[in-house]
Protein backbone atom coordinates (compact mmCIF):
# COMPACT_ATOMS: atom_id res chain seq x y z
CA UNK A 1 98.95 125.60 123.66
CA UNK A 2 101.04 122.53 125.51
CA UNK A 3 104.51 123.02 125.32
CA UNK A 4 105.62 119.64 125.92
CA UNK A 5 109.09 118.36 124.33
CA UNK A 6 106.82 115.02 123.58
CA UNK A 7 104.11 117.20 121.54
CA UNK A 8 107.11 118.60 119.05
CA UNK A 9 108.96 115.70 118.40
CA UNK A 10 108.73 113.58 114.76
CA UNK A 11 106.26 110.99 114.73
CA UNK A 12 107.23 107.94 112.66
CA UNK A 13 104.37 106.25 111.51
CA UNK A 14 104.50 102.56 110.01
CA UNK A 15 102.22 101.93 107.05
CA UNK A 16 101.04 99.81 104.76
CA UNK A 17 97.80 99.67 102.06
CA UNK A 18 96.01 96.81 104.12
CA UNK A 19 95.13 99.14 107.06
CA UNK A 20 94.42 102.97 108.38
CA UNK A 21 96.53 104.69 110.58
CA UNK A 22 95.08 107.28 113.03
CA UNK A 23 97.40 110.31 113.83
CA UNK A 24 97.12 113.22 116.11
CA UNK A 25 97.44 116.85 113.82
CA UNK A 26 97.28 120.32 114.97
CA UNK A 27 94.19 122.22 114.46
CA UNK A 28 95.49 125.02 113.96
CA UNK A 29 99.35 125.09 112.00
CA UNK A 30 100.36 123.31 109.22
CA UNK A 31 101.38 119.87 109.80
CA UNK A 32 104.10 118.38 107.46
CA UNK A 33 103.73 114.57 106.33
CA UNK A 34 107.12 113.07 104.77
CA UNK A 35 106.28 109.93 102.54
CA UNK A 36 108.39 107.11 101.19
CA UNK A 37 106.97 108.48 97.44
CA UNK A 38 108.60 111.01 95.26
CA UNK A 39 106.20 112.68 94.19
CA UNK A 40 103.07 112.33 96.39
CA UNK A 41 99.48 113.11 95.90
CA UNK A 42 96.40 113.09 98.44
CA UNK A 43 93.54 111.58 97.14
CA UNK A 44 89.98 111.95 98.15
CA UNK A 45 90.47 114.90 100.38
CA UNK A 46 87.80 116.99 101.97
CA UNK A 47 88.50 120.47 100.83
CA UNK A 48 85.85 122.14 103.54
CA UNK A 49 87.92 120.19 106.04
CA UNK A 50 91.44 120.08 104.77
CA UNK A 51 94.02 122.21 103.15
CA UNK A 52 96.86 119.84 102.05
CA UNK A 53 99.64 121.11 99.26
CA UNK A 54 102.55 119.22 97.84
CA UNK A 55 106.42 120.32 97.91
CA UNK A 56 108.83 117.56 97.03
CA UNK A 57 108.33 114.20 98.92
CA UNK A 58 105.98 116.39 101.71
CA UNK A 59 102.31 117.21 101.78
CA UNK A 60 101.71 119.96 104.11
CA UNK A 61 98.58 119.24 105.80
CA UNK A 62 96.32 122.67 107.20
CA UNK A 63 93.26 121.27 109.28
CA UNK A 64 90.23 123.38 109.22
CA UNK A 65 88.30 122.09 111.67
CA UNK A 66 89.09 122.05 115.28
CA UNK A 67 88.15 118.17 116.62
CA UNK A 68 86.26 116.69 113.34
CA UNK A 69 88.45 113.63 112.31
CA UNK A 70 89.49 113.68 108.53
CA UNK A 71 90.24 110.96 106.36
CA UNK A 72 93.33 111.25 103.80
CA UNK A 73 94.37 108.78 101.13
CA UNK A 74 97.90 109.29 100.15
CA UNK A 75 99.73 107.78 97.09
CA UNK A 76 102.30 107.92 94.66
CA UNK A 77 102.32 109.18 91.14
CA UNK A 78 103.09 105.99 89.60
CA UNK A 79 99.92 103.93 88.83
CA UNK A 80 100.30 100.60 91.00
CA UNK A 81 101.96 102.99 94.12
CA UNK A 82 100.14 102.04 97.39
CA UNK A 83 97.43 103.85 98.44
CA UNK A 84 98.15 104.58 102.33
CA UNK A 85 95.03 105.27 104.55
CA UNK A 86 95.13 108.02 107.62
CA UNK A 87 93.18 109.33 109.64
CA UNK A 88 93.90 112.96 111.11
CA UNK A 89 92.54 114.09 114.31
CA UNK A 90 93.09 117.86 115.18
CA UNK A 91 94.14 118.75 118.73
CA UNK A 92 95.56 121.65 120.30
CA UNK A 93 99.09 120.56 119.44
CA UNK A 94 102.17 122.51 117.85
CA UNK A 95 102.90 121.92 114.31
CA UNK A 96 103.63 118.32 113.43
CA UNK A 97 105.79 116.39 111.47
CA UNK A 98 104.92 112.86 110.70
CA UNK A 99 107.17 110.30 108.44
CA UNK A 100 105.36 107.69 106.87
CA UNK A 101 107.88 104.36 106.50
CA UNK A 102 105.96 101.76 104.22
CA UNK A 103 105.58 97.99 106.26
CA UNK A 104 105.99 96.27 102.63
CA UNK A 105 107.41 96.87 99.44
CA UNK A 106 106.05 98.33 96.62
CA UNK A 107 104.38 96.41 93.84
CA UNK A 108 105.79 97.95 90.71
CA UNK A 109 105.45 97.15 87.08
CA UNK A 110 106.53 98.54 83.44
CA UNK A 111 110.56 97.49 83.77
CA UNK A 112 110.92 98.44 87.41
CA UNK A 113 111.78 95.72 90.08
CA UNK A 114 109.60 93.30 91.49
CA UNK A 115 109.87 89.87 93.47
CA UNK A 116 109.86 87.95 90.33
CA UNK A 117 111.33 90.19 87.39
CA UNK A 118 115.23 91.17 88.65
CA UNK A 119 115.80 95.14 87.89
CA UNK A 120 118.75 95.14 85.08
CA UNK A 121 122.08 94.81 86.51
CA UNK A 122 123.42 98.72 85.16
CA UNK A 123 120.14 100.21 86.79
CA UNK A 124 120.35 97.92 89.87
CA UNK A 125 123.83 99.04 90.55
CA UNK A 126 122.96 102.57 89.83
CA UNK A 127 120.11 102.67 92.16
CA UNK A 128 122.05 101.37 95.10
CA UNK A 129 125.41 103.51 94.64
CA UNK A 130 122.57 106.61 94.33
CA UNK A 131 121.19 105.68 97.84
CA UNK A 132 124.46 105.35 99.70
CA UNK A 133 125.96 108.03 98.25
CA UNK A 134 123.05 110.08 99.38
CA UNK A 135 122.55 108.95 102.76
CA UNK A 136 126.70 108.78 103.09
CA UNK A 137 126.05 112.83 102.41
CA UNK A 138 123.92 113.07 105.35
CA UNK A 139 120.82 113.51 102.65
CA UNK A 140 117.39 111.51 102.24
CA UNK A 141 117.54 109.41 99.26
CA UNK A 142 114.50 110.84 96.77
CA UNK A 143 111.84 108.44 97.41
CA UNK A 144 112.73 107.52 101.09
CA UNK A 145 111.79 108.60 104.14
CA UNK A 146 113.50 109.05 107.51
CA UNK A 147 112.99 107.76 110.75
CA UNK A 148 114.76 107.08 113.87
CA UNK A 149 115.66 103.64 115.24
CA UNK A 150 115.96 102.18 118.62
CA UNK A 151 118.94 103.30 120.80
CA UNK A 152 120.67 100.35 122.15
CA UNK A 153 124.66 100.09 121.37
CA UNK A 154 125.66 96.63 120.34
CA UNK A 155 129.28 95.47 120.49
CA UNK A 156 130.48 93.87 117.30
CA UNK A 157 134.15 92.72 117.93
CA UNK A 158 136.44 95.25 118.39
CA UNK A 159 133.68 97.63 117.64
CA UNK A 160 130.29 99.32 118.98
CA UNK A 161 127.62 99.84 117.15
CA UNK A 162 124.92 102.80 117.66
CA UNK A 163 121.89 103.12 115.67
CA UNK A 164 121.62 106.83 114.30
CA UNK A 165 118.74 106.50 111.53
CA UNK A 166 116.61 104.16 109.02
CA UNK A 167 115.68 105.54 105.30
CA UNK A 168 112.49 103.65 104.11
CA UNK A 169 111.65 103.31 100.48
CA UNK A 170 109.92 101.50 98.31
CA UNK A 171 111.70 98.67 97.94
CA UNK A 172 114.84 98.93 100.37
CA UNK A 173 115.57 100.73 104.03
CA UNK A 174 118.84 101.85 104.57
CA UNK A 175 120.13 101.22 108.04
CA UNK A 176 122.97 103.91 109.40
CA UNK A 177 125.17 102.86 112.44
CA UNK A 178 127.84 104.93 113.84
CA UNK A 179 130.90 102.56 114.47
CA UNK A 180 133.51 103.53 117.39
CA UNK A 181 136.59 101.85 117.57
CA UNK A 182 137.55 100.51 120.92
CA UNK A 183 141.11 98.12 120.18
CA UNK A 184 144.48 100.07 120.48
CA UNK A 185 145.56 98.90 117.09
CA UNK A 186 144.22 99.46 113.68
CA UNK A 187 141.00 97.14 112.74
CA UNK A 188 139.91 96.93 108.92
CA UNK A 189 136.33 96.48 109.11
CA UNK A 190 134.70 93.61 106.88
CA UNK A 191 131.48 94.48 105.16
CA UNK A 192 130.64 89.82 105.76
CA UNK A 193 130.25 91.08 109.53
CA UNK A 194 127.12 92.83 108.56
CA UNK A 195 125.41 91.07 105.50
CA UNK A 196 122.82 88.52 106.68
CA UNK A 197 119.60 87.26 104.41
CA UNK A 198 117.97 90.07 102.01
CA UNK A 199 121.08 92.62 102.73
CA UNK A 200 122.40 93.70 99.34
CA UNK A 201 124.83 96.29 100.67
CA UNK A 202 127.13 97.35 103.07
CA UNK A 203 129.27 100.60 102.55
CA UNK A 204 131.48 102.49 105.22
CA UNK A 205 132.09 106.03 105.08
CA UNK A 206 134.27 107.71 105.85
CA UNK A 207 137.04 105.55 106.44
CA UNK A 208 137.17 101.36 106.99
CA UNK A 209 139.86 101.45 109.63
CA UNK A 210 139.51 101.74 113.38
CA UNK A 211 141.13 102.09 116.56
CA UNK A 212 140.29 103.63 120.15
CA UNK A 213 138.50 106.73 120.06
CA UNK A 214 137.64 106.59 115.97
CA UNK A 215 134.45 106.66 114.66
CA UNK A 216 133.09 105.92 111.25
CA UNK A 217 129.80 104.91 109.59
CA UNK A 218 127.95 101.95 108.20
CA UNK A 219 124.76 101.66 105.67
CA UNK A 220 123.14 98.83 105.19
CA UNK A 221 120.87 98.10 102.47
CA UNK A 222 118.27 95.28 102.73
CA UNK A 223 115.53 94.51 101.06
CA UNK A 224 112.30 94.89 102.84
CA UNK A 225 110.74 91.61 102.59
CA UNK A 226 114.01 90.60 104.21
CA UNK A 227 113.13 92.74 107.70
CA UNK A 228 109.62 91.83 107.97
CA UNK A 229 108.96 95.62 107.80
């Protein structure tokens, strides 16, 4: 079986309900799929073909056959979830793990929030303080998945900036930088440097002051419409 360091690492899959997404699968371990839904199900799946079980935000995908493509239709358990389209094809490859990260938010109904009908204000607030505290504990926020995101520092004043992770969700990604300090004096961050259009938070743990040689972190959370993504 290839050994390869390329063959073991996490692929991060972007997907959305308008298209299918082919991915390569062992054929012969279980492959684990993370999903930006809480409690995912697999829909349409070809038993003779496909062993797939559920734990937490992960289906746990067992091919049984060695190079017959199989379709998979995964969703949430809420009824207007996206249905995301796959395709697995088995090779001889270690065990896999593939994160799904959603292009689009999801449409949602029955008091939840949507583009035209804002979430209320206690909820709103309590949603947002969940996911930073979470990701501030090094955790995935339940309903998000995680991914990694492009390593290129960027200097931002008297700091630099260096991606470490995203957290998609449903209706929000969570960006995490890792700020060093580089002035000789203290620097009290400002959460304005890093809000632009769609951003609805900025948090820095552990500490907001910086000089030479400190490090700290930054979250951002922005909507998804706002990235594109």
């Amino acid at each position: 079986m290839p050994g390869a360091e390329s063959d073991s690492r996490t692929q991060v899959v972007r997907v959305s309900s308008d298209r299918n997404e082919v991915i390569y699968v062992s054929n012969i371990l279980p492959n684990r799929i993370s999903t930006p839904f809480a409690s995912p199900k697999a829909v349409d799946q070809q038993p003779d073909d496909l062993d797939i079980s559920q734990i937490g935000q992960s289906l746990y995908a067992t091919m049984k056959t060695k190079d017959k493509p199989v379709a998979l239709y995964v969703t949430g358990s809420n009824p207007n979830d996206p249905v995301i389209s796959l395709t697995l094809i088995p090779k001889e490859l270690p065990q896999q793990t593939i994160t799904l990260q959603l292009d689009k938010p999801m449409a949602e109904t029955g008091g939840h929030a949507s583009e035209n009908h804002a979430p209320d204000s206690n909820n709103y607030t309590d949603t947002i303080r969940y996911v930073l505290r979470e990701a501030a504990l090094g955790k995935t926020p339940e309903g998000f998945s995680e991914g990694l995101l492009p390593a290129s520092a960027a200097n931002i004043g008297n700091v630099i900036a260096y991606p470490k992770v995203r957290y998609s969700g449903p209706e929000y990604d969570i960006y995490r930088y890792r700020l060093q300090g580089t002035s000789k004096t203290d620097v009290d961050l400002d959460e304005g440097t890093f809000y632009s259009e769609g951003v609805r938070a900025v948090s820095f743990f552990p500490t907001a002051t910086l000089r030479a040689g400190m490090t700290t972190d930054v979250f951002i959370v922005s909507d998804k419409s706002a990235t594109g993504n």
